[in-house]
N, C-alpha and C. Protein backbone atom coordinates (compact mmCIF):
# COMPACT_ATOMS: atom_id res chain seq x y z
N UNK A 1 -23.85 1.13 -167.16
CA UNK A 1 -25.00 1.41 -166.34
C UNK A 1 -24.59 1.28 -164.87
N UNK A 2 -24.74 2.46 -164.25
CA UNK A 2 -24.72 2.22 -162.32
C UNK A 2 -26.08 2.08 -161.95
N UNK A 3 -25.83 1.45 -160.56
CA UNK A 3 -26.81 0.77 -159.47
C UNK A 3 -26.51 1.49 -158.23
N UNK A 4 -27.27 2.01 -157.58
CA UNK A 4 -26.97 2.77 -156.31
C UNK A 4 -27.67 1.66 -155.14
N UNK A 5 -27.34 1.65 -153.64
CA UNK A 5 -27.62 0.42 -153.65
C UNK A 5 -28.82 1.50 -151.93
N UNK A 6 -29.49 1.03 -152.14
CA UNK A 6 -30.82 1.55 -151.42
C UNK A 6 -30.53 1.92 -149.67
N UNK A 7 -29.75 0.72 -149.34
CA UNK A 7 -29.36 0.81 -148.19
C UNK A 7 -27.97 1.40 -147.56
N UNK A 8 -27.07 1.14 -148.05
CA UNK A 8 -25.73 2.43 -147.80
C UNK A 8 -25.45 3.38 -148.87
N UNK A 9 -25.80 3.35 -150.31
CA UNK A 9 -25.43 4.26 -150.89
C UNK A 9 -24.43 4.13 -151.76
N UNK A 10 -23.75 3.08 -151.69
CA UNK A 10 -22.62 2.81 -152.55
C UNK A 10 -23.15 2.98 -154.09
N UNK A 11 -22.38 3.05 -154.79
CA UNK A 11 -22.53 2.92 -156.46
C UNK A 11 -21.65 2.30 -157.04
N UNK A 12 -22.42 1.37 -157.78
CA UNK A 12 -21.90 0.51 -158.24
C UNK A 12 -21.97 0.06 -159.99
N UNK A 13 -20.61 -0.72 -160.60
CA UNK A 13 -21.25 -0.68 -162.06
C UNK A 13 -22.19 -2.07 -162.20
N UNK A 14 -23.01 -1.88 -162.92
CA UNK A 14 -23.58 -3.08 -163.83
C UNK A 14 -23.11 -3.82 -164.99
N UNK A 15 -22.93 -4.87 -165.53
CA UNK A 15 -22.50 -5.35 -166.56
C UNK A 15 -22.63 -6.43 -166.91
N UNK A 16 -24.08 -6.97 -166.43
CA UNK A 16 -24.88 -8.05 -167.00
C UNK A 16 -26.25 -7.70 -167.49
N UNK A 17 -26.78 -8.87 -168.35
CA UNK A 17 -27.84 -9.05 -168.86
C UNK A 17 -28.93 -9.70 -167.85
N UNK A 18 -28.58 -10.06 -166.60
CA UNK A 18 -29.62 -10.25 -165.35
C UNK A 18 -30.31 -9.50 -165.06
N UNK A 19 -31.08 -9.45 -163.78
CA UNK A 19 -31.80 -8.31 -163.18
C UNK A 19 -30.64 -8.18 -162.19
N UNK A 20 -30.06 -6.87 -162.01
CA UNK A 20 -29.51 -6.76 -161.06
C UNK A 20 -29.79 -6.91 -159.57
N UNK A 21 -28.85 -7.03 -158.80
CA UNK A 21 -29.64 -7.09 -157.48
C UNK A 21 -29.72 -5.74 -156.35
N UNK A 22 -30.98 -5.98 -155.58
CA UNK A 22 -30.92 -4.87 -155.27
C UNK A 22 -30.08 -4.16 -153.95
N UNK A 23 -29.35 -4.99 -153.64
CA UNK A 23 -28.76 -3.91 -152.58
C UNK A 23 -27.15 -4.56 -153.29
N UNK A 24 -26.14 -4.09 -152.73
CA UNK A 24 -24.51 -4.13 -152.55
C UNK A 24 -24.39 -5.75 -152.24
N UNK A 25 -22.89 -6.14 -152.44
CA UNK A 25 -22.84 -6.96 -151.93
C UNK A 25 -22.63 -7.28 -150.63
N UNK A 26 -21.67 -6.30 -149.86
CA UNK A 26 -21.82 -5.83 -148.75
C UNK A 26 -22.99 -5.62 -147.96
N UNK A 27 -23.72 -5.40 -148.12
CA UNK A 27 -25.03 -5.17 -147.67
C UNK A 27 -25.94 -6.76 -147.64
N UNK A 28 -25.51 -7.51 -148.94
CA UNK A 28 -25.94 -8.63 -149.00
C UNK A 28 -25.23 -9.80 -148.04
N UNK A 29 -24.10 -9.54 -147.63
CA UNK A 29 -23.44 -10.51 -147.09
C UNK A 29 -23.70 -11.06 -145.50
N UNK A 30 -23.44 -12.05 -145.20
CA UNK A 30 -23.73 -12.99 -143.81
C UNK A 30 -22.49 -12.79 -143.37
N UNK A 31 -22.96 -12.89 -141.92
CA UNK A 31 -22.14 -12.95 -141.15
C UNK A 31 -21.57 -14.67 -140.91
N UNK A 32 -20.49 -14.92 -141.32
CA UNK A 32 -20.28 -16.40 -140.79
C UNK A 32 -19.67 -17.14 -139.74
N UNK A 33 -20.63 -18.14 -139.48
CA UNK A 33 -20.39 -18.95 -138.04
C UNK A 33 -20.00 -19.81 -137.88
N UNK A 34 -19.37 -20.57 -139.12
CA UNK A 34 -18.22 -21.55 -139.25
C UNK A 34 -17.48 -21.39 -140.63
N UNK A 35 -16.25 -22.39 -140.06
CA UNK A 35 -15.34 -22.55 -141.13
C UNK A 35 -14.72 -23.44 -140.83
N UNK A 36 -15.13 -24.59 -141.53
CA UNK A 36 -14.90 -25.99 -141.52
C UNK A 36 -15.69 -26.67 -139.71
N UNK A 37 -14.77 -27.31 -139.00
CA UNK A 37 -15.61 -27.63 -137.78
C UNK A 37 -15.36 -26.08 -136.65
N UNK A 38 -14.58 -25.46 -137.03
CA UNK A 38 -14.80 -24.16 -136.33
C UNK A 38 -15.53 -23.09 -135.95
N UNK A 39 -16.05 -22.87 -134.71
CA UNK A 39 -17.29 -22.32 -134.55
C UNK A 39 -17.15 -20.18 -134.16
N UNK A 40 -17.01 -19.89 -135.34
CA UNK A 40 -16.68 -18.49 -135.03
C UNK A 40 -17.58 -17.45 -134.01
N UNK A 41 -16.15 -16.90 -133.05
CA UNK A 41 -17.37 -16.33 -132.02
C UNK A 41 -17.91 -14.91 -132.69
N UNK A 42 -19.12 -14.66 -131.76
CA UNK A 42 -20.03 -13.32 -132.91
C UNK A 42 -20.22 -12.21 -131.74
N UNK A 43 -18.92 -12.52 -130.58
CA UNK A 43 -19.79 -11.51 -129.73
C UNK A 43 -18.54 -10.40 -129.18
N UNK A 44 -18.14 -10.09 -128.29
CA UNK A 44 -17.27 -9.23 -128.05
C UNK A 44 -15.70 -9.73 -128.43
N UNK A 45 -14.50 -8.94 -128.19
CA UNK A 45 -13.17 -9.52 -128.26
C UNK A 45 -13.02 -8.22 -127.01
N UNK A 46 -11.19 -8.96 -126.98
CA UNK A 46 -10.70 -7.99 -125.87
C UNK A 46 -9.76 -7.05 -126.44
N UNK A 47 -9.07 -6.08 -125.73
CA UNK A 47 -8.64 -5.24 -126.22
C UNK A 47 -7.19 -5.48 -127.76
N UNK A 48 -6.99 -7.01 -127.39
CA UNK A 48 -5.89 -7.58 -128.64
C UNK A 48 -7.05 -7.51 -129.78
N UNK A 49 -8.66 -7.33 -129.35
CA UNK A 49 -8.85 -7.95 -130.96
C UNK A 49 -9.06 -9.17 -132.02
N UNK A 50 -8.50 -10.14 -130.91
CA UNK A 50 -8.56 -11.56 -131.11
C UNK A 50 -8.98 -12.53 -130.28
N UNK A 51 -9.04 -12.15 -128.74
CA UNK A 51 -9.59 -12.89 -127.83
C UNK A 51 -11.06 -13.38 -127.66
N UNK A 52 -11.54 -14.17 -127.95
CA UNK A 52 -13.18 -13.85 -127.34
C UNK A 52 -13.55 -13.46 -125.80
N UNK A 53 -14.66 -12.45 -125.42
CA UNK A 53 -14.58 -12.25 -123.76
C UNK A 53 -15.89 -12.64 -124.02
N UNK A 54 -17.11 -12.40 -123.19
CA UNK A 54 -18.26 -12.51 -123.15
C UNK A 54 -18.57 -11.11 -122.28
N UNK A 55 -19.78 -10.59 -122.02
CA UNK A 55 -20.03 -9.15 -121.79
C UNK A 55 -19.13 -8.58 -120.81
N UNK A 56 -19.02 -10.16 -119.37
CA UNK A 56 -18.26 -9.03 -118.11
C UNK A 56 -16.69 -9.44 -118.32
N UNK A 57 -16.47 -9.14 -119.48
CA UNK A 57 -14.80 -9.17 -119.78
C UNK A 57 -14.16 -10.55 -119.52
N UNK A 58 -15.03 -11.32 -119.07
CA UNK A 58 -14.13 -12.87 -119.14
C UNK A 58 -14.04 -13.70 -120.49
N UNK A 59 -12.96 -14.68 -120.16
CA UNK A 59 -12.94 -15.23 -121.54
C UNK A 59 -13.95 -15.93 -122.12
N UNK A 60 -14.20 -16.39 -122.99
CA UNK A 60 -15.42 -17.15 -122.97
C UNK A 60 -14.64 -18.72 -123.24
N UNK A 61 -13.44 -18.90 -123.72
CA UNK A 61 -12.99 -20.03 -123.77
C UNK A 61 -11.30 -20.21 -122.70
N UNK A 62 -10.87 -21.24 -122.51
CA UNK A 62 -9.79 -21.17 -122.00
C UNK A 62 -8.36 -21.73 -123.19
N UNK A 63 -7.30 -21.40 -123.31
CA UNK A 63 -6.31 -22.37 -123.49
C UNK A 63 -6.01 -21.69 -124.68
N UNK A 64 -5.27 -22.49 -125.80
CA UNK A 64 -4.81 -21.98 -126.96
C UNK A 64 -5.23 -22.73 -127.86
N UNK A 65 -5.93 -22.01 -129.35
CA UNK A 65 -6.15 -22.90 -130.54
C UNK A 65 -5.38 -23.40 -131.20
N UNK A 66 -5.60 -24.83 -131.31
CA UNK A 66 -5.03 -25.50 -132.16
C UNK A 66 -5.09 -25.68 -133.78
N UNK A 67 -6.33 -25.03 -134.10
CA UNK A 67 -6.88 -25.12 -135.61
C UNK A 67 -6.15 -24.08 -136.37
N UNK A 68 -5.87 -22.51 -135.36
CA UNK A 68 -5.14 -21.36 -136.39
C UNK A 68 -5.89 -20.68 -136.79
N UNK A 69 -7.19 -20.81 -135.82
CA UNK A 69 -8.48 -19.34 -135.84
C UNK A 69 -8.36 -19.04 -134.41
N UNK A 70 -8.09 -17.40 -134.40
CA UNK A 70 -7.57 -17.24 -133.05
C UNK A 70 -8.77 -17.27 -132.27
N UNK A 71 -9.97 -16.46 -133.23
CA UNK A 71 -11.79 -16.32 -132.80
C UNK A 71 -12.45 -17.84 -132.86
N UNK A 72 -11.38 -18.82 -132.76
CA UNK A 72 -12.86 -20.24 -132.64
C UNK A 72 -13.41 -20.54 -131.35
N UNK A 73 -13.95 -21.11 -130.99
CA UNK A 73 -14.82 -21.48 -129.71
C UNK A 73 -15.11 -22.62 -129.44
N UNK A 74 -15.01 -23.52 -130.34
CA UNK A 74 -14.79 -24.70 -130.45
C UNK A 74 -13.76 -25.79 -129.23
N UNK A 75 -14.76 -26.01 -128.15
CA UNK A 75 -13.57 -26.49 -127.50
C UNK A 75 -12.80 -27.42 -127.34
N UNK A 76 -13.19 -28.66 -128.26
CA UNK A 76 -12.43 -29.54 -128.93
C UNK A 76 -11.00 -28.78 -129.98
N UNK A 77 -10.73 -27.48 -129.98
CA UNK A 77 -9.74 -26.86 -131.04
C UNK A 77 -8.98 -25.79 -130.04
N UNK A 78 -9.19 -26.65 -128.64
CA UNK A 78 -8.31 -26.00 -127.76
C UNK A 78 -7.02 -26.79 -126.90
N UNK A 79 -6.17 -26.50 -126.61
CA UNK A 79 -4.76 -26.87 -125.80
C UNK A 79 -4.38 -26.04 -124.66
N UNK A 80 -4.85 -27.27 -123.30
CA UNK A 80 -4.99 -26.33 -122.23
C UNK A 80 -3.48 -25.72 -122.14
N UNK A 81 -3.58 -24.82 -121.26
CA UNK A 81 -2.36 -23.55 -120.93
C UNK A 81 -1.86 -24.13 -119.41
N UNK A 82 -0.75 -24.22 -119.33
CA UNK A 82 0.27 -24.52 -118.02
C UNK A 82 0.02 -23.14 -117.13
């Protein structure tokens, strides 16, 4: 049995005895804003992709992470820069 999913269209199989659900999982999914004490940023990056900026292209944090999320914000999970 397929499930088409209301909001993008995907199709998908079924293969439980539940009520299925009604949209994708994709469609179902959150955006997340941590991972562990790390506070993931949700707003622009710079042209690497990995930087956080805030709208007028500045950084929004300074220094280098120490945790090994390049997107944290967390500024306790930073090491200032010489």
């Amino acid at each position: 049995m397929e499930k088409q999913c209301p909001r993008c269209g995907i199709v998908w199989e079924i293969n439980t005895t539940r009520k299925p659900p009604e949209t994708c999982g994709s469609c179902r999914a959150r955006k997340q804003t941590k991972i562990g004490d790390c506070l993931i940023w949700q707003g622009n990056y710079a042209e690497d992709m990995v930087t956080p900026i805030n709208e007028d292209g500045e950084l929004v944090v300074q220094g280098v992470p120490t945790c090994g999320h390049l997107d944290c914000v967390n500024s306790d999970h930073r090491k200032a820069t010489q």
